[in-house]
Protein backbone atom coordinates (compact mmCIF):
# COMPACT_ATOMS: atom_id res chain seq x y z
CA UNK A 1 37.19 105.82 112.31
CA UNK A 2 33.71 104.18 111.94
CA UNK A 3 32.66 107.16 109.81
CA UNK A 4 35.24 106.33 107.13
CA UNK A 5 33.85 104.53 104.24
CA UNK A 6 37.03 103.31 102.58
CA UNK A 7 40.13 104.39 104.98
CA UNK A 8 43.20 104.01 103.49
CA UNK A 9 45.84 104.11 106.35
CA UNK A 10 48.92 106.14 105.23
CA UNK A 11 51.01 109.05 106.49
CA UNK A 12 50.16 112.25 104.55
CA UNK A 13 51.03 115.13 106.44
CA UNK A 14 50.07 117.46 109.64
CA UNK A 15 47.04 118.80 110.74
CA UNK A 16 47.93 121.92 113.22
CA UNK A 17 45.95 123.14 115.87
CA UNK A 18 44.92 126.20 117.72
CA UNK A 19 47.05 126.05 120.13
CA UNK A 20 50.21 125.36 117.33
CA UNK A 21 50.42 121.51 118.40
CA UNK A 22 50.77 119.25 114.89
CA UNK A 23 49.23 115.83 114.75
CA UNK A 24 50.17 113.17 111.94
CA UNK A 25 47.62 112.36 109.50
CA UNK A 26 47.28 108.63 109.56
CA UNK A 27 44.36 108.94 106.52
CA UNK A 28 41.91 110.14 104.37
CA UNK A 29 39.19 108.45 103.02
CA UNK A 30 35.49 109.78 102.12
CA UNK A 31 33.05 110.15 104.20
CA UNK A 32 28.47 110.61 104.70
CA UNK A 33 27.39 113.02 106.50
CA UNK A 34 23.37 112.65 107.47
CA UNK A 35 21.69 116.15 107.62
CA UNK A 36 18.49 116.92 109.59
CA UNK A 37 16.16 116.26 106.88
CA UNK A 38 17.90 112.70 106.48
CA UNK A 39 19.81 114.00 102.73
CA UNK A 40 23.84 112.92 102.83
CA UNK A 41 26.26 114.52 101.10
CA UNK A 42 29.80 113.31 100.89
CA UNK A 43 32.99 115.37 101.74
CA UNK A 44 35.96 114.26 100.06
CA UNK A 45 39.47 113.82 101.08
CA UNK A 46 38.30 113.71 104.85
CA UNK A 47 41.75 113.30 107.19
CA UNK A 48 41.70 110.67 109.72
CA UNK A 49 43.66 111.37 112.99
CA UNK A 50 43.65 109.17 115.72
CA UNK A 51 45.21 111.26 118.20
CA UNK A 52 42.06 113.45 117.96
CA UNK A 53 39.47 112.61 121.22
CA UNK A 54 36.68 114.99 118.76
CA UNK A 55 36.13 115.29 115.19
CA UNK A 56 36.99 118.53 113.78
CA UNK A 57 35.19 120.21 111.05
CA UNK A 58 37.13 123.00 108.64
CA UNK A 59 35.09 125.78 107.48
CA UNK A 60 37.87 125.86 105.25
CA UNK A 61 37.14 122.34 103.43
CA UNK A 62 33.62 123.42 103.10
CA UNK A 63 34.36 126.48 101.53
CA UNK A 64 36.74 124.57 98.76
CA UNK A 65 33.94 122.16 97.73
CA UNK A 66 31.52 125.68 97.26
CA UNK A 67 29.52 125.57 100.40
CA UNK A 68 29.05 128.67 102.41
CA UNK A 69 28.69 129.12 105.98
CA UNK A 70 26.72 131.60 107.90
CA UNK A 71 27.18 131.72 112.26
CA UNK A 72 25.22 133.60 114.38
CA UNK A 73 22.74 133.21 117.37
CA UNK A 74 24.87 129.86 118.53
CA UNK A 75 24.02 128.68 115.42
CA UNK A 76 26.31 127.56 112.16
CA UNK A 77 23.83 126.79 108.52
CA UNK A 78 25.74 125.75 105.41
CA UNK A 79 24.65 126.84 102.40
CA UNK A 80 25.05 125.14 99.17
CA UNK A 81 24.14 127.84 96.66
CA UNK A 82 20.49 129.19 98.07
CA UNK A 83 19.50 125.49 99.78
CA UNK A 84 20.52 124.66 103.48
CA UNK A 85 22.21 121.99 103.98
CA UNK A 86 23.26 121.83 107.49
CA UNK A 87 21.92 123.53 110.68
């Protein structure tokens, strides 16, 4: 919740699991995230579920914004266009 930069607490749906188990979404807000090399970039719409013990990060939200993601060797990068953002 501290990550949140303007949480606005209201009911808005499910988020579903692996295992098929739905939590309420009790918000979204925006939030920062601070990369290795100290840049931020902002992901939008971020849900906010305090039944959750560890964030979770979709692939799938990346993807929407136009970020691509690349795994291998225990390792995840995120790409936006040729730059990397994440590693």
């Amino acid at each position: 919740r501290d990550f949140f930069e303007n949480l606005e607490l209201k009911e808005s749906g499910v988020v579903l699991l692996g295992n098929n188990r739905a939590c309420k979404v009790q918000g979204m807000s925006n939030i920062y995230l601070r990369m290795f090399n100290n840049r931020e970039i902002l992901l939008q719409d971020v849900r906010y579920v305090s039944k959750l013990k560890r964030n979770l990060f979709s692939i799938n939200m990346l993807d929407g914004l136009g970020y691509s993601t690349k795994i291998e060797h225990g390792m995840m990068k995120i790409f936006n266009d040729a730059l990397i953002v994440v590693k």
